[in-house]
Structures are given as structure tokens and as C-alpha cells.
Protein backbone atom coordinates (compact mmCIF):
# COMPACT_ATOMS: atom_id res chain seq x y z
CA UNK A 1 13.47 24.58 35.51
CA UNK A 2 16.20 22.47 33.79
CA UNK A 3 17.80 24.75 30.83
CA UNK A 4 18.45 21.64 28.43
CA UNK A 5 17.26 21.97 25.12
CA UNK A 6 13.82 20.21 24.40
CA UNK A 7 14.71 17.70 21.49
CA UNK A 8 11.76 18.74 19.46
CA UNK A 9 12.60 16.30 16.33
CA UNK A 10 9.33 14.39 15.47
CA UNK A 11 9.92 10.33 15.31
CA UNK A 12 8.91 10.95 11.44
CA UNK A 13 12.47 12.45 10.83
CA UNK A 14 14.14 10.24 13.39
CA UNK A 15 17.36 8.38 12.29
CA UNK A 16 17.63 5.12 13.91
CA UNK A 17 20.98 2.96 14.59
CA UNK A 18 21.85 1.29 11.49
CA UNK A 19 21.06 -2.31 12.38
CA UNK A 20 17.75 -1.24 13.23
CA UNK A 21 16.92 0.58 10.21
CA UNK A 22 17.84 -2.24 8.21
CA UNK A 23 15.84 -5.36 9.89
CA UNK A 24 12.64 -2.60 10.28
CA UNK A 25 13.25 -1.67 6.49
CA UNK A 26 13.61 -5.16 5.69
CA UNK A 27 10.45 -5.95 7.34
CA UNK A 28 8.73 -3.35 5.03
CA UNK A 29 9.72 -5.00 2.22
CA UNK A 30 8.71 -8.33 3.67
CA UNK A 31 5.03 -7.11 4.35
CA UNK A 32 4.69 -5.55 0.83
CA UNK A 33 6.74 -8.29 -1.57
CA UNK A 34 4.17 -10.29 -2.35
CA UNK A 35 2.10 -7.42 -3.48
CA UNK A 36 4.88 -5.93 -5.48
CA UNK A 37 5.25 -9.68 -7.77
CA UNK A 38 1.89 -10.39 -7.98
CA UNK A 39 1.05 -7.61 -10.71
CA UNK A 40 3.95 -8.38 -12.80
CA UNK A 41 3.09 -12.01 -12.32
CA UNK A 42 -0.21 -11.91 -13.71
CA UNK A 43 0.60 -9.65 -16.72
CA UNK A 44 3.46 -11.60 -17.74
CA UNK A 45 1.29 -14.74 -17.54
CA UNK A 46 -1.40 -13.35 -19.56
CA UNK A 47 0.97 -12.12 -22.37
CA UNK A 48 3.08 -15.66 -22.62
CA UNK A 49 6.03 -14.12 -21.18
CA UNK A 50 9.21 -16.58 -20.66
CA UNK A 51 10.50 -17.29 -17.23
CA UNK A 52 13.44 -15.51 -18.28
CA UNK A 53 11.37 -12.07 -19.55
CA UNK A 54 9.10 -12.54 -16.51
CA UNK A 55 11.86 -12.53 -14.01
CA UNK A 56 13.07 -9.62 -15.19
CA UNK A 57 9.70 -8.08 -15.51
CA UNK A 58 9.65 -8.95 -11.77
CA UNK A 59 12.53 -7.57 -11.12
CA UNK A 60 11.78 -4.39 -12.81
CA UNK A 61 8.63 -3.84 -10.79
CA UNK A 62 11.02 -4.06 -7.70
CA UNK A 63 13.57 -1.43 -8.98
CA UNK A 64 10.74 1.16 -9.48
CA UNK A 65 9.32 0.36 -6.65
CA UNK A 66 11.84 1.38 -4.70
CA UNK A 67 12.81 4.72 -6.89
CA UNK A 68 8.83 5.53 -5.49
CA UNK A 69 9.66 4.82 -2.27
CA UNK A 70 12.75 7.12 -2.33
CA UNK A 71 10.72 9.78 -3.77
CA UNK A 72 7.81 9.31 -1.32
CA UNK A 73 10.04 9.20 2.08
CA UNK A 74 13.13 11.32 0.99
CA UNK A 75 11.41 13.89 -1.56
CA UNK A 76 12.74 16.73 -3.90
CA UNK A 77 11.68 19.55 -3.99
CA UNK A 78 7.82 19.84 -3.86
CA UNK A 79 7.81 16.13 -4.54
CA UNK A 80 7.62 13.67 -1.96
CA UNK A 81 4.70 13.43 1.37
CA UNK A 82 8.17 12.74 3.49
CA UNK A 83 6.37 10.40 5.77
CA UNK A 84 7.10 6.38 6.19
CA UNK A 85 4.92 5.55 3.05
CA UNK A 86 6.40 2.57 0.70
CA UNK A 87 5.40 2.95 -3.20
CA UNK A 88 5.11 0.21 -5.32
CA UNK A 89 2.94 -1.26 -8.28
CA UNK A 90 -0.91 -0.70 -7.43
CA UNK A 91 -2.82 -3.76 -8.09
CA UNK A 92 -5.96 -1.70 -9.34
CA UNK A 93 -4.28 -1.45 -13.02
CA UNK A 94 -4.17 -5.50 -13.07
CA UNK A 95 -7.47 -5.68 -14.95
CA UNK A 96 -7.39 -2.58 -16.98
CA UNK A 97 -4.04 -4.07 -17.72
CA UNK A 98 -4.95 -7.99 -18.72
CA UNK A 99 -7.51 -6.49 -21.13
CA UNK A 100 -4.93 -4.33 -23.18
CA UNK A 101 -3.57 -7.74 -23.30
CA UNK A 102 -6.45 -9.21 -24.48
CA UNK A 103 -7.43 -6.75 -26.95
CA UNK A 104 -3.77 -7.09 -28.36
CA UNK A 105 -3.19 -9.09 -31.46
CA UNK A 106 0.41 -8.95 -31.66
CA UNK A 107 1.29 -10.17 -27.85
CA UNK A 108 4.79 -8.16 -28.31
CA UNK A 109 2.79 -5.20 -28.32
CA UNK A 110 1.17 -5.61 -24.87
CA UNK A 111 3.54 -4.28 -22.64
CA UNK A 112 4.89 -0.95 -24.80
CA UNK A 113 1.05 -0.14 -25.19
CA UNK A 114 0.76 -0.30 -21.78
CA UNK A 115 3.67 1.36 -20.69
CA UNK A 116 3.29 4.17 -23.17
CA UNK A 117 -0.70 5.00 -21.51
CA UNK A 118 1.20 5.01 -17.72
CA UNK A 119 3.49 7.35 -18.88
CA UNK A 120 0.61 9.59 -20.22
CA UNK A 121 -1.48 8.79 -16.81
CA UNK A 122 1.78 9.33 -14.61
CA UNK A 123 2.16 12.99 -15.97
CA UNK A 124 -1.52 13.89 -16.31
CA UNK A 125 -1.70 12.87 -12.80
CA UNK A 126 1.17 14.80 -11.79
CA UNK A 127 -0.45 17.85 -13.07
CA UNK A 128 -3.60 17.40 -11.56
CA UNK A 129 -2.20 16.84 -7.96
CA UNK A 130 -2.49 20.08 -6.30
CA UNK A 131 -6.31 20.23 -7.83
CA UNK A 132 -6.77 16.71 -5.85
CA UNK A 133 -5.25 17.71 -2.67
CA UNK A 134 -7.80 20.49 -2.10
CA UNK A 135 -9.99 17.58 -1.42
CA UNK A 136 -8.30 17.23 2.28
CA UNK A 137 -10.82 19.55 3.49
CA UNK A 138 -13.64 17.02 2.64
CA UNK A 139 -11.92 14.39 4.83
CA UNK A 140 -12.92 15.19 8.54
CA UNK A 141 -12.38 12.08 11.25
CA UNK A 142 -16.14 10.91 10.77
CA UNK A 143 -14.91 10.07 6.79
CA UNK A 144 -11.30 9.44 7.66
CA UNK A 145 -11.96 7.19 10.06
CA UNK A 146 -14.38 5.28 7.98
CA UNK A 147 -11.80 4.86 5.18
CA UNK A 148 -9.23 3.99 7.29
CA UNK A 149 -11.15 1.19 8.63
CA UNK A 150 -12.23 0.35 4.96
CA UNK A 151 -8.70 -0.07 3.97
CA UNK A 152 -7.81 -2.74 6.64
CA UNK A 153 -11.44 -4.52 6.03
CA UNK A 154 -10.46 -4.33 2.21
CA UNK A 155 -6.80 -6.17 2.96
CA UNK A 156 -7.84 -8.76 5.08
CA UNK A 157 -9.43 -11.09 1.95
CA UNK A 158 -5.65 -10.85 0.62
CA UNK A 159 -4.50 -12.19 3.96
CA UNK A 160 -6.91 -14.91 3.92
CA UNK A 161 -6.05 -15.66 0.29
CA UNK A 162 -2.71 -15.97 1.22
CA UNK A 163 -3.18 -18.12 4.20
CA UNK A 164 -4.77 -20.51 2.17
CA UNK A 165 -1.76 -21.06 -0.51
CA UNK A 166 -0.39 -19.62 -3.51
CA UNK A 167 -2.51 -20.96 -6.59
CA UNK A 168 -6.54 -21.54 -5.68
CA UNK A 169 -6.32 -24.34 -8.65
CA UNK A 170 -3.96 -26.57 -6.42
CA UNK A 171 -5.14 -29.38 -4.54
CA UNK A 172 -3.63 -28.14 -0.93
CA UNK A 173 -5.49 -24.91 -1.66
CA UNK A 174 -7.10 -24.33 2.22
CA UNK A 175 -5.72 -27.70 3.27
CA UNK A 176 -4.52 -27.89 7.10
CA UNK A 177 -1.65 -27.41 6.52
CA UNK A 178 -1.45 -24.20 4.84
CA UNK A 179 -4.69 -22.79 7.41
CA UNK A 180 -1.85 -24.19 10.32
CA UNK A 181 1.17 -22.33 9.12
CA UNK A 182 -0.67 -19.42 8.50
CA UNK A 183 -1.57 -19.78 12.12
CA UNK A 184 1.35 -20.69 13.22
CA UNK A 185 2.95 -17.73 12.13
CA UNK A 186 0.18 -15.55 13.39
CA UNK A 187 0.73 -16.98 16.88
CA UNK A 188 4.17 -16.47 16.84
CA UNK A 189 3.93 -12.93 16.09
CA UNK A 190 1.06 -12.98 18.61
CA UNK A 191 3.92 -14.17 21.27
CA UNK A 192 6.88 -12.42 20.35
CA UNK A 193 4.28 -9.31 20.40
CA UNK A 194 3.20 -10.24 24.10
CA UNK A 195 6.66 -11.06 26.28
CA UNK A 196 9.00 -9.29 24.28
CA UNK A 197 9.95 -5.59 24.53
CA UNK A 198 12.07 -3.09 22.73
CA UNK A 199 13.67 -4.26 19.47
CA UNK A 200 12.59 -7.72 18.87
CA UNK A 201 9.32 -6.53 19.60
CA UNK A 202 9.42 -4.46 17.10
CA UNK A 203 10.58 -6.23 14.56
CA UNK A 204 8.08 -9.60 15.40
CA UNK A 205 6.44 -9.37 12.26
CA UNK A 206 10.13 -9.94 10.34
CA UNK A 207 10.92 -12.64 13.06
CA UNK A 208 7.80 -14.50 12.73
CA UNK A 209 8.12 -15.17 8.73
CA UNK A 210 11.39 -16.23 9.44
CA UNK A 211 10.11 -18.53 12.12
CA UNK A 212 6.84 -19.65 9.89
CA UNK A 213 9.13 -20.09 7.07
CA UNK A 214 11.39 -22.45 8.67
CA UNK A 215 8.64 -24.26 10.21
CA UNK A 216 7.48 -24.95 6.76
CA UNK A 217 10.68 -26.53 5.58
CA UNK A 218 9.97 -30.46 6.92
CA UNK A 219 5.95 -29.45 5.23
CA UNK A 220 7.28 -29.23 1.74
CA UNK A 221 6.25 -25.60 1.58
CA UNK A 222 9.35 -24.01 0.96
CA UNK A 223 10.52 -23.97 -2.34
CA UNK A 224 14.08 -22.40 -2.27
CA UNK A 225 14.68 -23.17 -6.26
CA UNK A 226 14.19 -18.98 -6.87
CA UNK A 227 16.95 -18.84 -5.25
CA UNK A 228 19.38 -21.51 -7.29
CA UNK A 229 17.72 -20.34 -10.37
CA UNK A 230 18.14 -16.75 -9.97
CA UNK A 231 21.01 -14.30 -11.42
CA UNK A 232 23.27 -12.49 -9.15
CA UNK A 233 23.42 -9.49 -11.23
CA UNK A 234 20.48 -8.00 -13.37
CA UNK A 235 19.69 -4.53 -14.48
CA UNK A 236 16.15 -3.62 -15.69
CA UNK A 237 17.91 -2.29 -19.04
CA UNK A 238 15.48 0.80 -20.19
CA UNK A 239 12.73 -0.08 -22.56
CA UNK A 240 13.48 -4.05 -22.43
CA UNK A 241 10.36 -4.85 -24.18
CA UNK A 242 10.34 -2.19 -27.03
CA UNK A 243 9.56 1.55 -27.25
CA UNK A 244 6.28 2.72 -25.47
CA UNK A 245 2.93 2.78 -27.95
CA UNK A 246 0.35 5.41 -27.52
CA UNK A 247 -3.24 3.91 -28.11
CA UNK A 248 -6.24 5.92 -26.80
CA UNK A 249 -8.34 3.28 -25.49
CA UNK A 250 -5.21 2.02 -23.36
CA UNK A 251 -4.24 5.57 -21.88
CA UNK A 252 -7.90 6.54 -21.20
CA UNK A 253 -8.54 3.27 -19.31
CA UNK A 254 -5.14 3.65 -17.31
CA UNK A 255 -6.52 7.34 -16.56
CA UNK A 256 -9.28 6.23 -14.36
CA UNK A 257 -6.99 3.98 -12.38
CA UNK A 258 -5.10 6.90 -11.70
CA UNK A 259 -7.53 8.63 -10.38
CA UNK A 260 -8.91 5.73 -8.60
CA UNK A 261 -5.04 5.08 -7.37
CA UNK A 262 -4.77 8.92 -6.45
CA UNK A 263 -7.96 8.63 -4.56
CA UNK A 264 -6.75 5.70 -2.28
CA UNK A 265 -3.51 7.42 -1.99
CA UNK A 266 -4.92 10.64 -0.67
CA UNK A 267 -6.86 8.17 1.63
CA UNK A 268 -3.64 6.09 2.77
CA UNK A 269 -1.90 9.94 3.35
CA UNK A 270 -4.72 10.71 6.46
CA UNK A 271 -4.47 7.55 7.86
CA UNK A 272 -1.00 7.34 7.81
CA UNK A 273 -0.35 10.79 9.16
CA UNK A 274 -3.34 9.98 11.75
CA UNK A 275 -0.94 6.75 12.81
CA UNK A 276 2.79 8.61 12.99
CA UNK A 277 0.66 11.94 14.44
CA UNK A 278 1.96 14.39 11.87
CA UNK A 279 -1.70 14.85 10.12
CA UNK A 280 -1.24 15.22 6.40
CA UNK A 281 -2.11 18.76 5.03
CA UNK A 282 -3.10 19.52 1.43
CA UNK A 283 0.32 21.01 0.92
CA UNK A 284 1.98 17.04 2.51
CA UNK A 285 -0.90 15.25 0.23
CA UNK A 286 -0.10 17.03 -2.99
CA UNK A 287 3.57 16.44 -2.70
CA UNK A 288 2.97 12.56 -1.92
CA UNK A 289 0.00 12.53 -4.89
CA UNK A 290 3.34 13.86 -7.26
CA UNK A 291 5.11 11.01 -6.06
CA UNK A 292 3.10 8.71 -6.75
CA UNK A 293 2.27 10.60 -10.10
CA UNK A 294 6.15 11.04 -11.47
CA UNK A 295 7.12 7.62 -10.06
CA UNK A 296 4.57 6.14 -12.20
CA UNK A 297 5.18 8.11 -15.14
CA UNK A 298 9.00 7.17 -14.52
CA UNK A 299 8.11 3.54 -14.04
CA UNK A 300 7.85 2.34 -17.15
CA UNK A 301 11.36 3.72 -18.78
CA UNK A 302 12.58 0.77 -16.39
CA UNK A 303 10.33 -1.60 -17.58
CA UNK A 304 7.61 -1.07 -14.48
CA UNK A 305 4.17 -0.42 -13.75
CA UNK A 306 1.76 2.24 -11.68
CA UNK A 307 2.92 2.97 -8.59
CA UNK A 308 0.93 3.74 -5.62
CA UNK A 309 1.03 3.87 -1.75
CA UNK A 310 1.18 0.14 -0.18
CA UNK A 311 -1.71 0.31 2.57
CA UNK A 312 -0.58 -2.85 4.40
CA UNK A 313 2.72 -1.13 5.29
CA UNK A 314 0.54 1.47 7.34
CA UNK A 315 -0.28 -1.60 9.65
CA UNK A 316 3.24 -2.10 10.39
CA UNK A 317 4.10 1.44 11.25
CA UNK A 318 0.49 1.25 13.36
CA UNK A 319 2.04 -1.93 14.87
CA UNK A 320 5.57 -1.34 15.66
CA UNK A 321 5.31 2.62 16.45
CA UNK A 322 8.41 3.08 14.58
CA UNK A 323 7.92 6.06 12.44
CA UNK A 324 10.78 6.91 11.10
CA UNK A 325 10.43 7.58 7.07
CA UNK A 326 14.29 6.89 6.79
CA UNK A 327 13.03 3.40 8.01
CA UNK A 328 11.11 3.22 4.96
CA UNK A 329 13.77 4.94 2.52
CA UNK A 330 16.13 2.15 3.71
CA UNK A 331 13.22 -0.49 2.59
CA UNK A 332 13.25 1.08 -0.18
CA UNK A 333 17.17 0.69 -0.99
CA UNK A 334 16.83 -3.05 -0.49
CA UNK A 335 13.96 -2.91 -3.25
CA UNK A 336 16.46 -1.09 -5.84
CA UNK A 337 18.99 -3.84 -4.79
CA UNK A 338 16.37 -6.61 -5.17
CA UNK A 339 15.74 -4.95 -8.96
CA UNK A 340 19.69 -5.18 -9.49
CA UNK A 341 20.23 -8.39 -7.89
CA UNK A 342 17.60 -11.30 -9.07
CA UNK A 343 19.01 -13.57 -6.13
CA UNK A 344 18.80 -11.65 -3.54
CA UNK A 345 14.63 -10.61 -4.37
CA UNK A 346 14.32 -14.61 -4.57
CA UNK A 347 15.19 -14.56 -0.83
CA UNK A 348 12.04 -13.01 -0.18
CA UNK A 349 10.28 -15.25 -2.67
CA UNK A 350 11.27 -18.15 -0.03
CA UNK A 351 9.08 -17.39 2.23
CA UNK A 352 5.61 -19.56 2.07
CA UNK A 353 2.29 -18.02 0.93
CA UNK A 354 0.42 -19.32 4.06
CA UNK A 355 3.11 -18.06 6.10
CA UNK A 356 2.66 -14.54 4.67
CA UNK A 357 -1.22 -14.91 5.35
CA UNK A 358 -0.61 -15.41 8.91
CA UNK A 359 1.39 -12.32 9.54
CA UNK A 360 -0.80 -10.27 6.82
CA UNK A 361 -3.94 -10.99 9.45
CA UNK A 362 -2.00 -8.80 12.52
CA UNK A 363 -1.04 -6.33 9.88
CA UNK A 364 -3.88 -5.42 8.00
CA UNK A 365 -5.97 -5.75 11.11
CA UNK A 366 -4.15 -3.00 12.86
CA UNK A 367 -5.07 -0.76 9.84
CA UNK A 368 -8.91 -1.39 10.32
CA UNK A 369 -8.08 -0.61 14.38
CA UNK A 370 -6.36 2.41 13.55
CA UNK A 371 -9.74 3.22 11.74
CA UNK A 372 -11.87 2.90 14.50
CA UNK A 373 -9.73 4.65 16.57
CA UNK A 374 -10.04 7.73 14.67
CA UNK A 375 -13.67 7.32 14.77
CA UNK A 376 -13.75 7.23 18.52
CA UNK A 377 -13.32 11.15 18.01
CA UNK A 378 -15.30 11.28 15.12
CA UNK A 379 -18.23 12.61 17.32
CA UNK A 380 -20.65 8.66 16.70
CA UNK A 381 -23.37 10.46 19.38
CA UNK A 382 -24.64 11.87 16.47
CA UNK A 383 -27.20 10.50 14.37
CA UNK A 384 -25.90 11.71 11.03
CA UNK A 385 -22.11 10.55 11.66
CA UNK A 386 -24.15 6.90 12.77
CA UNK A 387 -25.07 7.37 9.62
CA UNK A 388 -23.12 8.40 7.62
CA UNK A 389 -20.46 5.39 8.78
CA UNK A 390 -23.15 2.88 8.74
CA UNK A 391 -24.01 3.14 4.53
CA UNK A 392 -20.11 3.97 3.81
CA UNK A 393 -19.16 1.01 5.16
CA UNK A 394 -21.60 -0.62 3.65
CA UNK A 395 -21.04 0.19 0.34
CA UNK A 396 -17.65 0.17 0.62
CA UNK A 397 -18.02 -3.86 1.79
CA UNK A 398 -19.89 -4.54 -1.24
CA UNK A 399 -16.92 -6.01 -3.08
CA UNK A 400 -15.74 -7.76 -0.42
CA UNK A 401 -18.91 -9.83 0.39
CA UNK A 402 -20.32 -9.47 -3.13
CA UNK A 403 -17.57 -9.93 -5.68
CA UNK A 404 -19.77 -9.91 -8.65
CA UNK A 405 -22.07 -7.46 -7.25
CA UNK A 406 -21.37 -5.41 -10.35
CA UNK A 407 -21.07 -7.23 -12.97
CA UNK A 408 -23.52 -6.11 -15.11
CA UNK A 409 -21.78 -2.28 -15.35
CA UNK A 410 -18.68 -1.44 -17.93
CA UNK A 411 -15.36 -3.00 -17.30
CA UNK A 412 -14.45 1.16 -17.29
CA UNK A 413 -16.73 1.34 -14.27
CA UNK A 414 -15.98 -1.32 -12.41
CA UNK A 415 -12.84 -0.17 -12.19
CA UNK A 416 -13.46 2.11 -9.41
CA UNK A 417 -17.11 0.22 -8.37
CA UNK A 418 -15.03 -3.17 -7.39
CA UNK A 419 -12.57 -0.56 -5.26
CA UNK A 420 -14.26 -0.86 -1.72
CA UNK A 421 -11.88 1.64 -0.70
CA UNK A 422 -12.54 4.18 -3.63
CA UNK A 423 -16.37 3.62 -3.30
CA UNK A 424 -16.62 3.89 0.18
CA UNK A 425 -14.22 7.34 0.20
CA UNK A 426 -16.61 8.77 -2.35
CA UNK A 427 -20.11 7.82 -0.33
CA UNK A 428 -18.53 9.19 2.85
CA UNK A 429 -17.74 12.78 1.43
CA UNK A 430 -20.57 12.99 -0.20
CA UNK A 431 -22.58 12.27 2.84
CA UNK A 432 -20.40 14.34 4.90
CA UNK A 433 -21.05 17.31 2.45
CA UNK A 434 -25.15 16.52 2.44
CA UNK A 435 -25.41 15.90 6.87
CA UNK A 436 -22.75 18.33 7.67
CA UNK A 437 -22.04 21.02 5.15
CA UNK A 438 -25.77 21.99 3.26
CA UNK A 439 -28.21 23.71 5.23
CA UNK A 440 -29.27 24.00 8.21
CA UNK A 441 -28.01 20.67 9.55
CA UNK A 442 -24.43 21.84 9.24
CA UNK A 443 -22.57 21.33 12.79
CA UNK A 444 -19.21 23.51 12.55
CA UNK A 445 -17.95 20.65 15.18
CA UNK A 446 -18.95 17.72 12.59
CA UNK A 447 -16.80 19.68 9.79
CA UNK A 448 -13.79 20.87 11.32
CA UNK A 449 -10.96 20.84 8.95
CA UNK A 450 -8.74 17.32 9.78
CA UNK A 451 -5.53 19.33 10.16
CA UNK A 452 -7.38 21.56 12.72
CA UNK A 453 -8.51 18.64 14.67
CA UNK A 454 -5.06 17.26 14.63
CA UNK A 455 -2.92 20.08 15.55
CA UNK A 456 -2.95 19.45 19.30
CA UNK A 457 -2.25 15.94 18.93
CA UNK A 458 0.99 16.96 16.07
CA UNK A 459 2.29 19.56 18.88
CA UNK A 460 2.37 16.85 21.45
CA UNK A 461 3.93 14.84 19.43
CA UNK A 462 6.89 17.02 18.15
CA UNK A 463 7.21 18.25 22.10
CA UNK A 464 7.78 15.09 23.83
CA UNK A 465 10.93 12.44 23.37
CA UNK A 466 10.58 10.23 20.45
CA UNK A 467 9.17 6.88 21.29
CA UNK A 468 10.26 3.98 19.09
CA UNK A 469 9.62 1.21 21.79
């Protein structure tokens, strides 16, 4: 028997080589840019912002982002899931948010009234987070599973939106050669996936917008005036747009998207720890839930919005089997240097919509495979896990295939009705607790604890050489 020393350090808490932490970091950012802009984007729009105020509102979204993302991978204290989760502004406040605008009569208003109610949601949420992580126990692989898959189902419109161009009004919206970069790209990545090994195949995502990107140059796609336009030097000075504003219809309407964000979170914290093999515990989910809480409530003294996790980033980890949450902390120093330096976040801006959609479709689709991969174990030769995944998934489609499905409820409701994700997490628990908890049917192998079920697969993991190729 050899009498070397087992290296028992789990690929979570690996540190990689420098140059490889900072093209895989990079490639976080990549995958989650677009999703980061398009909030502050769409708010800005709505209010009548300049291009100056909306570049810096853009920029400010960046900065906090990546303040989240050092709080989600790094932590303090009790603070922080330490796993590779990016942070950054949750696109479920974008229509709570456009109707404070609306409702606004002085536009100058907007944005402190809306800042001032995420400030109030941020630390309400914060509070509440070791209440919501008792929740984990609800979440066995039949319901995990079925979110999981939910979440990469849910992403894979955005893909498709993207593939097709950046503004649905334009007259190249879905033309050829959008659909053809987009798969393009996708093939690329496809390629680079299938006869390349170690390093560059981990980093094909990152290579193949580069590659899409520069195939789009002789199409007219590209657009590198972000880049000429853009400042070198910018810092999202605190409270830009005036003191926050505390109005009660604003802060109770940003309260349910915290919940709903907290809910997806939670969600994104299983599959995640599912995907890197370090299952997330209540004590892991309430430390990433504070995270997310106090980065939101943080957010806005820099001029940002809600944070929340970024589920398309799970499909990278999922993808590359890095899983190093230094990885992600390093993303997350390019996003504070993005906030600070408007040029170098235009960089990012270079690369074409389409292109983005091509390699959103591998990324997002490994989330919905890491989903039914956890159901494999889920124990389907049951009829009540059948069916309990069957109407989850159903429901949780709803607002995928049937946008306006709801439309007749409260804007308050829909809120959390036009969240697949949220909708679907709720119907699976609460079927889970009806075939598998009440009564007689209750089947102590349908409703073993998650953690429990993933403690032989965690001490595996932690006993065996990291594998990052």
C-alpha cells in the first residue's frame, strides 16, 4: 500500500493555472453578458434614458454583478454557497420594473423608486433565508430532477431568440443569415467539442464566439462602434440617479420577485451541486440565498439591480467539468473591471446576437440533460414519480408554449405564473408532499432527503484526483 497522502481537495476548491482561470472565467462572462445588459437595456429604454446615462446604467449592472459573484463563490462569513455560481441582474424584475416606470409621472423618479424597494426586498430577503432553505428537504431527485430539466427547457427560447438577431422589429429578424451563424457557431463548438481534448476543449464554448464572431465580420453583423464609442475609465459613482424613494406599491411588487428569484435560486443551488457533486445542504443553500439577498440589497448603492443566480452558467460547468468556484470568482473580477472600464465590457458587446444563440443552444441544453440525468435515479418505475414529472413539466411548459396563457390574472400574479421554472418547482413539491409524504402512499425510498441520496456520490468525489479534463 503506497503511503502518499490521498489529495482529498474537491475540484470545487481547486485552483487552476492562471491562464486557465482566466479564458474559463472569461467564458463565464461570455455565456452570461447578454443576460446581464439586457435588463438595464430595457429599463433605461422605457424611462428615456440617454446613451450616455444608459451606458453607465449598463455598466453599473456589470459592477454589481460581479460584487454577487464574489460573494456567491468566495463568501464571508455565513454568506456565500462557495460553489461556481455567477450572480447577476435576474430578468424576472424586468416587468415589475417597466411598470414602476409606467406608473411614474416624473420619469427622474423611476429608477430611485425602484432602487429604494430592492433595497427593502434585498434585506427582507436576507432575513428570511434560513426560513427558505429548510425547504431543501422538499427537493428529492424525482422534483430536482424535474426542475433541473425545467430550467434548461425554460433557456432554450432565449437561445432561439438570440439566434434569430438582436431586435424582433428588424427586417433580418430570422433571416439566413442570422439562423446560419447561429449554426455556424453551434457547429463549431460541436467540433472543437468532438476532436479536441484537454484545454481547448474546455474552453470551446469561448473559442467558438470568437470563431462565429469573426465569421460574421464580411456579413455585416459585427458592429464594433461600442467599442470606439466607449470610455476607458468609468466608475458607477454611488446613487448616480438620485437618492433611493420608498413607495409601497414598488417594494411590495419587488417582494414577490424576490421570492420568486429566491425560489429559482434555491432551484439553481441542487442542480448545480448535483453537476460539480458537492450536493447543496440547507446550511450551503441559505448561505448562497444571503448572497443573492445582500448583493441585491447592495446593488442599488452602485446604481444596479436584483441579483440572482445565472442558470445558463450551470450548462457550462455541466459542459466543461471544470468546477472550480475560483473559476467563477475570476469571471467575476473581469465583471467589476467591465463596470470600471466601459471599453473593455464593449468587447463583449462585439460579439453578434445570432452568434450567441448558437453557443446558448449547447449550453442551455446541457442544463435540461443534467436534469434528466438526475431523474434517471429518481426511481421513474413508479407510477406516482411518472406522475408527478409528467404534470410538473407540464405546467411548468405552459409559458413557454403558451405565452399569454395567463393573461387574464394580476400583473402581481403573473409574476411568478409566467416563471416556468417557479411554477413547475411549486407543482413538483407539492405533488411530492401529496404521492410521497401523506398517508399511506408514502415510500421512505421516494422521500429520501437529497443530501442523503448524494452523500456517496460527494465522498467519491472528494476521494478521487480532481478531474478538470
Amino acid at each position: 500500500m503506497s503511503d502518499q497522502p490521498v489529495d482529498a481537495t474537491h475540484p470545487v476548491d481547486e485552483k487552476l493555472p492562471a491562464l486557465k482561470m482566466a479564458t474559463t472565467g472569461l467564458q463565464h462572462v461570455a455565456a452570461m453578458y447578454a443576460g446581464v445588459v439586457a435588463p438595464p437595456l430595457i429599463v433605461g429604454a422605457a424611462i428615456g434614458l440617454t446613451a450616455t446615462d444608459l451606458t453607465f446604467l449598463t455598466g453599473a449592472c456589470l459592477f454589481t454583478a460581479g460584487l454577487a459573484t464574489f460573494l456567491q463563490t468566495l463568501g464571508i462569513w455565513n454568506i456565500g454557497a462557495r460553489l461556481p455560481f455567477v450572480n447577476g441582474v435576474t430578468f424576472a424584475g424586468v416587468a415589475p420594473m417597466t411598470a414602476i416606470v409606467a406608473s411614474t409621472e416624473d420619469k427622474s423618479d423611476a429608477l430611485p423608486i425602484i432602487f429604494g424597494a430592492v433595497i427593502v426586498a434585498g434585506l427582507l430577503g436576507f432575513l428570511a433565508a434560513p426560513f427558505f432553505s429548510k425547504a431543501v428537504r422538499f427537493f428529492p431527485p424525482v422534483v430536482t430532477g424535474t426542475v433541473i430539466t425545467l430550467i434548461g427547457i425554460s433557456l432554450l427560447p432565449v437561445a432561439f431568440g438570440w439566434a434569430q438577431g438582436p431586435n424582433p422589429a428588424a427586417d433580418d429578424y430570422g433571416s439566413a443569415t442570422n439562423l446560419g451563424l447561429a449554426a455556424g457557431t453551434l457547429l463549431i463548438v460541436l467540433l472543437l467539442r468532438r476532436f479536441t481534448r484537454g484545454f481547448v476543449k474546455q474552453i470551446a464554448v469561448l473559442l467558438g464566439l470568437v470563431a462565429g464572431t469573426l465569421v460574421a465580420i464580411p456579413f455585416g453583423v459585427t458592429d464594433f462602434g461600442p467599442v470606439a464609442d466607449a470610455d476607458v475609465i468609468g466608475f458607477p459613482t454611488p446613487f448616480h440617479f438620485g437618492a433611493p424613494q420608498f413607495q409601497l406599491a414598488a417594494i411590495i411588487s419587488l417582494c414577490v420577485v424576490m421570492v420568486v428569484s429566491m425560489t429559482e435560486s434555491t432551484a439553481d443551488m441542487l442542480a448545480l451541486g448535483e453537476i460539480v457533486q458537492r450536493p447543496a445542504d440547507e446550511k450551503t443553500i441559505a448561505a448562497g440565498l444571503r448572497a443573492d439577498t445582500l448583493g441585491s440589497a447592495i446593488s442599488p448603492l452602485f446604481n444596479g439591480f436584483m441579483c440572482s443566480a445565472f442558470a445558463q452558467n450551470i450548462g457550462l460547468v455541466a459542459m466543461t467539468k471544470i468546477r472550480s468556484r475560483y473559476v467563477v470568482a475570476t469571471g467575476g473580477a473581469f465583471l467589476v473591471l467591465m463596470g470600471l472600464c466601459p471599453m473593455a465590457a464593449s468587447l463583449i458587446a462585439v460579439v453578434p446576437r445570432p452568434v450567441l444563440g448558437g453557443a446558448g443552444v449547447v449550453l442551455f441544453g446541457s442544463v435540461a440533460a443534467s436534469g434528466i440525468q438526475t431523474l434517471v435515479r429518481a426511481g421513474l418505475e413508479k407510477d406516482n414519480n411518472v406522475l408527478i414529472v409528467a404534470v410538473s413539466l407540464a405546467v411548468g411548459i405552459i409559458p413557454i408554449a403558451a405565452p399569454e396563457f395567463y393573461h387574464a390574472f394580476p400583473e402581481t400574479a403573473r409574476i411568478v405564473l409566467d416563471s416556468g421554472i417557479s411554477t413547475g418547482c411549486v407543482v413538483a413539491v407539492l405533488l411530492n408532499l401529496v404521492f410521497n409524504h401523506l398517508g399511506k402512499g408514502r415510500d421512505a425510498q421516494d422521500v429520501t432527503h437529497p443530501m442523503e441520496a448524494g452523500e456517496e456520490i460527494t465522498r467519491a468525489a472528494t476521494t478521487r484526483a480532481p478531474a478538470t479534463s
